[in-house]
C-alpha atoms as a PDB file:
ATOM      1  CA  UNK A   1      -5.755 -18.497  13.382  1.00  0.00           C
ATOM      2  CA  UNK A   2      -8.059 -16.499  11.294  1.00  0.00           C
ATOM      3  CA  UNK A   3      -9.622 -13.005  11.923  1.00  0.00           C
ATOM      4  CA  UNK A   4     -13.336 -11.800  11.109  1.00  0.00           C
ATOM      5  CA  UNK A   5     -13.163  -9.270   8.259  1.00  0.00           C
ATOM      6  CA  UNK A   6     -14.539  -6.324  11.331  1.00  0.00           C
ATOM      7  CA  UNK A   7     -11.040  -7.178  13.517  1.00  0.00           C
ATOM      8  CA  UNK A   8      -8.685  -6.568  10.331  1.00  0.00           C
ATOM      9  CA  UNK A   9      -5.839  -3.636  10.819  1.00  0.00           C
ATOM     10  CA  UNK A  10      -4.421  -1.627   8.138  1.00  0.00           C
ATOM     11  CA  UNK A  11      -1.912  -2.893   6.493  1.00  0.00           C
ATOM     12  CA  UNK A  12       0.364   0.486   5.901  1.00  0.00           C
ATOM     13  CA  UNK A  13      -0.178   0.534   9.451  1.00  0.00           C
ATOM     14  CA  UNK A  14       2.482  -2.342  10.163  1.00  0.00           C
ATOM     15  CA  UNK A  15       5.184   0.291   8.453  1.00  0.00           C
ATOM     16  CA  UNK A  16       3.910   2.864  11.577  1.00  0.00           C
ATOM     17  CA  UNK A  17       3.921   0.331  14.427  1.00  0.00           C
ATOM     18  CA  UNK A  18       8.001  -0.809  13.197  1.00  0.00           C
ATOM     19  CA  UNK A  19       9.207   3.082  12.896  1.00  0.00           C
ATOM     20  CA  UNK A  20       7.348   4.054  16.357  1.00  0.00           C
ATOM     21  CA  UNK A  21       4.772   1.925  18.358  1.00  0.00           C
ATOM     22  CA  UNK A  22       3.180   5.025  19.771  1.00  0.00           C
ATOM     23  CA  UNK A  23       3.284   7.093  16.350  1.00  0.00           C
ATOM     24  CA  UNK A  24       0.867   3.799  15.061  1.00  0.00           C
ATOM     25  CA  UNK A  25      -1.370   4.110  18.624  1.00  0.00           C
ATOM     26  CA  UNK A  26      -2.057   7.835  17.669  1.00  0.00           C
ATOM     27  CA  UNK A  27      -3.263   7.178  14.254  1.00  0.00           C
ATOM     28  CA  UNK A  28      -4.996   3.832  14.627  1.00  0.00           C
ATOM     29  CA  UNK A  29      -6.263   3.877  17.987  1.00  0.00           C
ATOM     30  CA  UNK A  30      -6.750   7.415  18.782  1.00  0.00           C
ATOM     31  CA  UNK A  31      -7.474   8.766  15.405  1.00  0.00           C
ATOM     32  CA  UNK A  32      -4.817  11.746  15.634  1.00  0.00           C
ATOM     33  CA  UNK A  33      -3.151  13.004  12.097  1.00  0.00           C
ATOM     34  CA  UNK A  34      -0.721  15.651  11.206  1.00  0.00           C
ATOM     35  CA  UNK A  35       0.846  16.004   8.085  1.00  0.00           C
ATOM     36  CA  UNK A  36       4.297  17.776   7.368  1.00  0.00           C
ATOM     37  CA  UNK A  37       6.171  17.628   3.957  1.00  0.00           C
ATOM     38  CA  UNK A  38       7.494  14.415   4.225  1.00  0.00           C
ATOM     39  CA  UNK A  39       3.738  12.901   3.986  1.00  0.00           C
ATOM     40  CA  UNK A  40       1.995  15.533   2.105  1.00  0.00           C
ATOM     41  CA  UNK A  41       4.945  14.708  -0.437  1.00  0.00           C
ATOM     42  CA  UNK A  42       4.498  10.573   0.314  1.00  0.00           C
ATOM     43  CA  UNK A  43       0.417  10.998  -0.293  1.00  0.00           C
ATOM     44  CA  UNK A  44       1.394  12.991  -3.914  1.00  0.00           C
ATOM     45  CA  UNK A  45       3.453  10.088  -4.733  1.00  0.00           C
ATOM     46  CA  UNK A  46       0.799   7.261  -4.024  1.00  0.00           C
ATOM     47  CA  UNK A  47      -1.997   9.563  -5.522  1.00  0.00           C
ATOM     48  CA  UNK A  48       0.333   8.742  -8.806  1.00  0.00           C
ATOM     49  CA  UNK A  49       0.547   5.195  -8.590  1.00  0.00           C
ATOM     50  CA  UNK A  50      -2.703   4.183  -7.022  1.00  0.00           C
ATOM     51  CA  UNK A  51      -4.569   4.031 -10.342  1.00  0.00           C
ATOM     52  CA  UNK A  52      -6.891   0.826 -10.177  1.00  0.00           C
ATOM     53  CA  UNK A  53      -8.191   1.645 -13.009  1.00  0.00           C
ATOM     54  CA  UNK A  54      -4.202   1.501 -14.419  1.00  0.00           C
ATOM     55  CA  UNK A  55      -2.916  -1.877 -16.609  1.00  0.00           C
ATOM     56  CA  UNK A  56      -0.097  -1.997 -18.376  1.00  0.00           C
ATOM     57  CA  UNK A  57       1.761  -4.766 -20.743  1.00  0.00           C
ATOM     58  CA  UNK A  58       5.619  -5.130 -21.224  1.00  0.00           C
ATOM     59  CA  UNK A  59       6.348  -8.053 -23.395  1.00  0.00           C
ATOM     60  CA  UNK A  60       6.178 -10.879 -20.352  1.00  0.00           C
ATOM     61  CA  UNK A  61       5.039  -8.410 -17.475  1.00  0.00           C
ATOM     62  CA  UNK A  62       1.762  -6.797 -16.908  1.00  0.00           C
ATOM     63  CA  UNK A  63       1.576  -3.833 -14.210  1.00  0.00           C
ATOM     64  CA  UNK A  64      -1.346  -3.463 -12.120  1.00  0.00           C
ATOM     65  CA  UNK A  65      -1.979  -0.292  -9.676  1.00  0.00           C
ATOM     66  CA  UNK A  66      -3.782   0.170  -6.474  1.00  0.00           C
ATOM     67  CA  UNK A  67      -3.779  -3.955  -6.140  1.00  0.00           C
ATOM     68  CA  UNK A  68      -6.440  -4.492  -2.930  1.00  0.00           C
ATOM     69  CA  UNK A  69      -5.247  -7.344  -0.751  1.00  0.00           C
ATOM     70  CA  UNK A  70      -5.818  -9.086   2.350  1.00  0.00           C
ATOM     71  CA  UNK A  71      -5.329 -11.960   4.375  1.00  0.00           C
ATOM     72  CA  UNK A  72      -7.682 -13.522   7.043  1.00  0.00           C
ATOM     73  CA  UNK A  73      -4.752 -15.460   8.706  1.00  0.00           C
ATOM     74  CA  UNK A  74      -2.780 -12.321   9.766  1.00  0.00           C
ATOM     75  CA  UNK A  75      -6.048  -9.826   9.764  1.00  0.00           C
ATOM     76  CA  UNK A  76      -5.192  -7.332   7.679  1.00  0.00           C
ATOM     77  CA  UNK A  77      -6.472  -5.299   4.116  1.00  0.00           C
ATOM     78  CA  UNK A  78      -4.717  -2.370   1.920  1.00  0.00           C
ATOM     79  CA  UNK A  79      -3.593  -1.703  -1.420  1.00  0.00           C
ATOM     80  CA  UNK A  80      -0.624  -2.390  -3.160  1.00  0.00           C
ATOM     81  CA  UNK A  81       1.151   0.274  -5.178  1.00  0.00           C
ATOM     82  CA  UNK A  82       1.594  -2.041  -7.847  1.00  0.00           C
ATOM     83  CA  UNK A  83       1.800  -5.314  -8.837  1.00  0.00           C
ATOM     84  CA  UNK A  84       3.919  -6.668 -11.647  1.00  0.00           C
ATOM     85  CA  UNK A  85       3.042 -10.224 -12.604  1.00  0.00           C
ATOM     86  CA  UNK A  86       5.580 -11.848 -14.749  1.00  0.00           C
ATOM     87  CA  UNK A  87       5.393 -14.891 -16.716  1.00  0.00           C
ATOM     88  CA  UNK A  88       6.529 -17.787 -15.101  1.00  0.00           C
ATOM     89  CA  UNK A  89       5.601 -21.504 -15.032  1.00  0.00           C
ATOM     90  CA  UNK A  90       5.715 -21.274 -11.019  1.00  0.00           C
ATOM     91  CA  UNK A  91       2.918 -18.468 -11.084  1.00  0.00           C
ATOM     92  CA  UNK A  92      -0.946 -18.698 -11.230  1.00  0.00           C
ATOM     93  CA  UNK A  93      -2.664 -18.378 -14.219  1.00  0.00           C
ATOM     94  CA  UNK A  94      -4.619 -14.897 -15.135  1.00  0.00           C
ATOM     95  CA  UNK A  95      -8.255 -14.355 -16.807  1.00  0.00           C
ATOM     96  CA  UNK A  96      -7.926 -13.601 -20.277  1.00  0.00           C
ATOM     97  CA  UNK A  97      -4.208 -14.007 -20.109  1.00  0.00           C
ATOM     98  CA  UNK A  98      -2.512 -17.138 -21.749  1.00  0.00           C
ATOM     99  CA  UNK A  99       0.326 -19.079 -19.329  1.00  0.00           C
ATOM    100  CA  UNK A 100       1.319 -18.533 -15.352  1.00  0.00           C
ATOM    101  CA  UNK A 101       1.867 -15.334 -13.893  1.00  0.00           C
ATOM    102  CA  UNK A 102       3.976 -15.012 -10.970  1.00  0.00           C
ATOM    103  CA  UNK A 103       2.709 -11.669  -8.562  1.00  0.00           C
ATOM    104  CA  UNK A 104       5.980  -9.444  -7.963  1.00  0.00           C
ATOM    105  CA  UNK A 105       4.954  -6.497  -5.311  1.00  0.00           C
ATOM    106  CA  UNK A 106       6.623  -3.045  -5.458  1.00  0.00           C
ATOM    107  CA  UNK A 107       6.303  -0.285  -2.776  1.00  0.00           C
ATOM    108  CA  UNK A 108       7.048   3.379  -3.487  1.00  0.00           C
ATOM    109  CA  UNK A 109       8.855   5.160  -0.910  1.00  0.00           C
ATOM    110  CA  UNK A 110       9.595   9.153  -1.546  1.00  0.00           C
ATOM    111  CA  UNK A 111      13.548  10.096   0.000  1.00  0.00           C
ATOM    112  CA  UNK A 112      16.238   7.173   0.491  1.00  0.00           C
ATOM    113  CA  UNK A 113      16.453   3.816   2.031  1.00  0.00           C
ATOM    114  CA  UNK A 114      16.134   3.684   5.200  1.00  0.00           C
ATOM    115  CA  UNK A 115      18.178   2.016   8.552  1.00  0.00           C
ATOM    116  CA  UNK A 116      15.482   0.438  10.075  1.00  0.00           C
ATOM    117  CA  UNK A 117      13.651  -2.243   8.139  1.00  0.00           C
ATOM    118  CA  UNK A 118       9.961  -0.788   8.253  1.00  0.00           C
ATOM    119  CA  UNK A 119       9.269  -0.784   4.713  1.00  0.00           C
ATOM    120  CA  UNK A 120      10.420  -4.223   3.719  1.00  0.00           C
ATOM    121  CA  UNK A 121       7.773  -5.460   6.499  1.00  0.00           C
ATOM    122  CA  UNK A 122       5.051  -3.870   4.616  1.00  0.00           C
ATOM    123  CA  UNK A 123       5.886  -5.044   1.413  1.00  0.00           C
ATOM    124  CA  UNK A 124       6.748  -8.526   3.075  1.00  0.00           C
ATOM    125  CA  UNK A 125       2.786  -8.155   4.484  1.00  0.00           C
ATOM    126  CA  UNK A 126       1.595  -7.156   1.387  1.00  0.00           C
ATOM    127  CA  UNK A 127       3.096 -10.801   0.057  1.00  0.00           C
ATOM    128  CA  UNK A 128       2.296 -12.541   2.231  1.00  0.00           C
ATOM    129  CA  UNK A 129      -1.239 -11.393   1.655  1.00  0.00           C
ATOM    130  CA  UNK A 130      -0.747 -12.432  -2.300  1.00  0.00           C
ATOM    131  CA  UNK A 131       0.280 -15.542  -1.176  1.00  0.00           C
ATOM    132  CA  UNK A 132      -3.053 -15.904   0.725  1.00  0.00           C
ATOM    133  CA  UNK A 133      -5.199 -14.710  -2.125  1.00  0.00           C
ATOM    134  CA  UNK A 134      -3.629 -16.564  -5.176  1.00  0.00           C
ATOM    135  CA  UNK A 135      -2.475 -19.836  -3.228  1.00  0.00           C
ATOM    136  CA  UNK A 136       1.451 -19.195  -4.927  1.00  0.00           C
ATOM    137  CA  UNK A 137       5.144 -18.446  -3.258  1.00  0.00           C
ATOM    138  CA  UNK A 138       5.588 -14.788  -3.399  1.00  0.00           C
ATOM    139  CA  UNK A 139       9.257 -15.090  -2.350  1.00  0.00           C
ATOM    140  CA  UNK A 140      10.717 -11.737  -3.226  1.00  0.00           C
ATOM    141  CA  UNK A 141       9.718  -7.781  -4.315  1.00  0.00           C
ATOM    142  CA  UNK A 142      11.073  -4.328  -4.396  1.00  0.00           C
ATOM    143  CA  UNK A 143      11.033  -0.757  -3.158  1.00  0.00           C
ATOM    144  CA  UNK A 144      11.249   2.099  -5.149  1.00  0.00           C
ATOM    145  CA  UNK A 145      12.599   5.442  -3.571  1.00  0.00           C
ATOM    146  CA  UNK A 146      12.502   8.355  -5.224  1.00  0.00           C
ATOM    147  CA  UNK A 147      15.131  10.426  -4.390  1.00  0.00           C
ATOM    148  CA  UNK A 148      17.351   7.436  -6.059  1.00  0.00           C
ATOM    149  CA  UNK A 149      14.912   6.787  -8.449  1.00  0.00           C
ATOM    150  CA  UNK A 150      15.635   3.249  -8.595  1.00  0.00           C
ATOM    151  CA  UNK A 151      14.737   0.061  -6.958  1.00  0.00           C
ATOM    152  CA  UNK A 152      15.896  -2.207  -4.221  1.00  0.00           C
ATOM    153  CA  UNK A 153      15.311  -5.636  -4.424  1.00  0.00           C
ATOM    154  CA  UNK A 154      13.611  -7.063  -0.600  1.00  0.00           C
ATOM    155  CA  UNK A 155      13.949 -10.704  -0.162  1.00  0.00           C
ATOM    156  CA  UNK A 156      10.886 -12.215   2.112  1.00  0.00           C
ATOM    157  CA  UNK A 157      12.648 -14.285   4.495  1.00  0.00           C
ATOM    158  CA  UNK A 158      11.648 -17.097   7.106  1.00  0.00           C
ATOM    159  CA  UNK A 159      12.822 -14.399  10.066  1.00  0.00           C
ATOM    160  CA  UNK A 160      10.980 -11.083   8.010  1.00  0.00           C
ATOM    161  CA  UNK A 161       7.635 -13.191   7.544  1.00  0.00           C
ATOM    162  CA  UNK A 162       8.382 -14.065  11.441  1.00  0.00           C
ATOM    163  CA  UNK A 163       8.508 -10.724  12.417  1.00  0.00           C
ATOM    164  CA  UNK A 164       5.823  -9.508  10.029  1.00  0.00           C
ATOM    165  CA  UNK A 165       3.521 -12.348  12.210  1.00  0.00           C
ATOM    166  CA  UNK A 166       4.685 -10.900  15.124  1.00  0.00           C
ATOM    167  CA  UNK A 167       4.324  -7.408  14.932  1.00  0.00           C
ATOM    168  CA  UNK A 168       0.372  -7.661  13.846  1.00  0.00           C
ATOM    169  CA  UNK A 169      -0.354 -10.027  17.052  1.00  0.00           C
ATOM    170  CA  UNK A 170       1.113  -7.334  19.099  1.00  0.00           C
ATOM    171  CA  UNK A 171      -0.887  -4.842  17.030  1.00  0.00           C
ATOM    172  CA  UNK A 172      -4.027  -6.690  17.051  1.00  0.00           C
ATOM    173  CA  UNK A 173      -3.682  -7.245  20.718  1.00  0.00           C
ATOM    174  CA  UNK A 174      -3.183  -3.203  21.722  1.00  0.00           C
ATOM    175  CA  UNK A 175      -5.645  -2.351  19.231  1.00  0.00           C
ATOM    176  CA  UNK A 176      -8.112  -4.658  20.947  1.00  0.00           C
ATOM    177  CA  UNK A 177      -7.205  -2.965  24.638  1.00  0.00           C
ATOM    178  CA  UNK A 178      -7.413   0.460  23.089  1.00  0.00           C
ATOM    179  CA  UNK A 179      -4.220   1.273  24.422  1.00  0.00           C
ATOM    180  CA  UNK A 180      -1.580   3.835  23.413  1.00  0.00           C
ATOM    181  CA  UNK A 181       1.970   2.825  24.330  1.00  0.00           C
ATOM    182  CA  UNK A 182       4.805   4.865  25.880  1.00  0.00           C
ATOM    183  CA  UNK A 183       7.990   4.831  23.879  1.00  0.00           C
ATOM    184  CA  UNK A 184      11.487   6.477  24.713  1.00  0.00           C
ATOM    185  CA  UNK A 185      11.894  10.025  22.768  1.00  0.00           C
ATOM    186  CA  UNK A 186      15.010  10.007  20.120  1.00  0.00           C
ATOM    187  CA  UNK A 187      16.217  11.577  17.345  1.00  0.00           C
ATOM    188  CA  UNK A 188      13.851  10.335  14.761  1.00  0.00           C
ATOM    189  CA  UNK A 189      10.857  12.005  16.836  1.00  0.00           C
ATOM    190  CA  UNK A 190      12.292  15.165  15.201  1.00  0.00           C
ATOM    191  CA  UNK A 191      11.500  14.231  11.752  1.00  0.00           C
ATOM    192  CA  UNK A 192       7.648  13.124  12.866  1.00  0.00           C
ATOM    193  CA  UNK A 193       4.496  14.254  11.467  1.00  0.00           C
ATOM    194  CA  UNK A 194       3.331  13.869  15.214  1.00  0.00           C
ATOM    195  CA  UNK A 195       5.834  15.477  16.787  1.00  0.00           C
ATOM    196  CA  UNK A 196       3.549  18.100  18.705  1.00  0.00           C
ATOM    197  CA  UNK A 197       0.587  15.831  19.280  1.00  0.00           C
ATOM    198  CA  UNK A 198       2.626  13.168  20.596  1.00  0.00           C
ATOM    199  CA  UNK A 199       3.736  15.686  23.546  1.00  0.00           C
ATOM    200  CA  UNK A 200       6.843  13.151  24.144  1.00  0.00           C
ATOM    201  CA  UNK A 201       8.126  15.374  27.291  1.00  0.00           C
ATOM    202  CA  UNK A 202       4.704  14.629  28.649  1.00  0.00           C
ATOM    203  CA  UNK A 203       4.092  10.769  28.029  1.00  0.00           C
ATOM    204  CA  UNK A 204       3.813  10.595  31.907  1.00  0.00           C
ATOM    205  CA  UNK A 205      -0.352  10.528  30.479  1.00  0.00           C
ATOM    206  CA  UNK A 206      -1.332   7.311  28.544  1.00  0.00           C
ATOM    207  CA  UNK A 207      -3.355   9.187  25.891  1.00  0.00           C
ATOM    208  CA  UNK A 208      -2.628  12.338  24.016  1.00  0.00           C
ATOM    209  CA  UNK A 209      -6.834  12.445  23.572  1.00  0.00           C
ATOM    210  CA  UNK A 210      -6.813  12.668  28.094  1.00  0.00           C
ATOM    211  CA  UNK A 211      -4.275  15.835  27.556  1.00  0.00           C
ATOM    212  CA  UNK A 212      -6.075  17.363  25.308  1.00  0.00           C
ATOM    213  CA  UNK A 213      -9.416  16.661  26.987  1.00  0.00           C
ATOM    214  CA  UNK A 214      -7.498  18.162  29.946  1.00  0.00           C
ATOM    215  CA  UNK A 215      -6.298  21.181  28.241  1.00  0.00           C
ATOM    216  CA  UNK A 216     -10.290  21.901  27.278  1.00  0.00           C
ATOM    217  CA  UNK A 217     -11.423  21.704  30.615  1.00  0.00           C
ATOM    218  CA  UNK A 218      -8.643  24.136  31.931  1.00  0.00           C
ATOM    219  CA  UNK A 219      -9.891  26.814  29.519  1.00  0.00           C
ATOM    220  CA  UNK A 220     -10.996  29.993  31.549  1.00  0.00           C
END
């Protein structure tokens, strides 16, 4: 099933909807922001590798930056970090480059590796969008965190592509209802840019935008 180019989501919005349904509902469908260190710190990091205008050769690997991607099938756009293409007589061939090139994705991630699996979905999306757009198997990539400062290796799976499918129909089909879902408050609402605009001890209300609308009208 394909998706006009006006329904498409955000891809870094599939990392959102895995960590906390409702924390992607508040920025996608409500429009609500808040920043605290962790993504002040996360935006500095991107700012640094998000150079399109960026190309670098080493030996059989050249580095792009800021790689835009998308994919009609699953309805989604965004950038890459970076891509490195290495030589390889499975890739696809490059202008003005001699041989195949096979597209290797790599996410940076400020702090550790995390529990939950939210960042090898978007890196999965963001090769399965390659895939798409160069017509070649994009079978594996890797996330850089810095506090490490080294790489781990993501392996796209049948059951990660699966869930990467599944997660965007669910998005695509809240998005498309406008509706901001409930979720059960935990420990990792404490370490949420949206902590105080998600009000979770007052989700009884679908939308944080009715509260607030509320809250005007209440004004003396």
């Amino acid at each position: 099933m394909s998706r006009p180019e006006e329904d498409w989501l955000q891809l870094s919005g599939l990392q959102h909807f895995a960590f906390c349904r409702r924390q992607w509902a508040l920025i996608h469908i409500e429009g609500q922001w808040a920043e605290n260190y962790r993504t002040v710190d996360g935006q500095l990091m991107h700012e640094h590798v998000h150079d399109q205008e960026f190309r670098e050769s080493r030996g059989d690997c050249l580095i792009v930056r800021g790689l835009a991607v998308h994919s009609v099938e699953l309805g989604i756009s965004g950038q890459c970090d970076a891509v490195e293409f290495h030589k390889d007589s499975t890739g696809v061939p490059l202008r003005n480059r001699e041989g195949l090139w096979r597209p290797y994705p790599v996410e940076y991630k400020r702090g550790r590796p995390k529990a939950h699996n939210a960042d090898e979905l978007q890196l999965c999306a963001q090769a399965m969008c390659l895939e798409e757009m160069l017509c070649c198997a994009v079978p594996e990539g890797a996330l850089y965190y810095g506090e490490p400062r080294r790489r781990t290796a993501a392996s796209f799976t049948p059951e990660l592509r699966g869930q990467v499918r599944d997660s965007l129909a669910e998005m695509h089909e809240l998005y498309q209802r406008r509706y901001t879902p409930k979720v059960k408050p935990s420990k990792a609402c404490n370490a949420c840019s949206l902590k105080e605009l998600c009000l979770p001890k007052l989700m009884n209300r679908k939308r944080v935008s009715d509260y607030l609308a509320k809250a005007v009208e209440e004004l003396p």
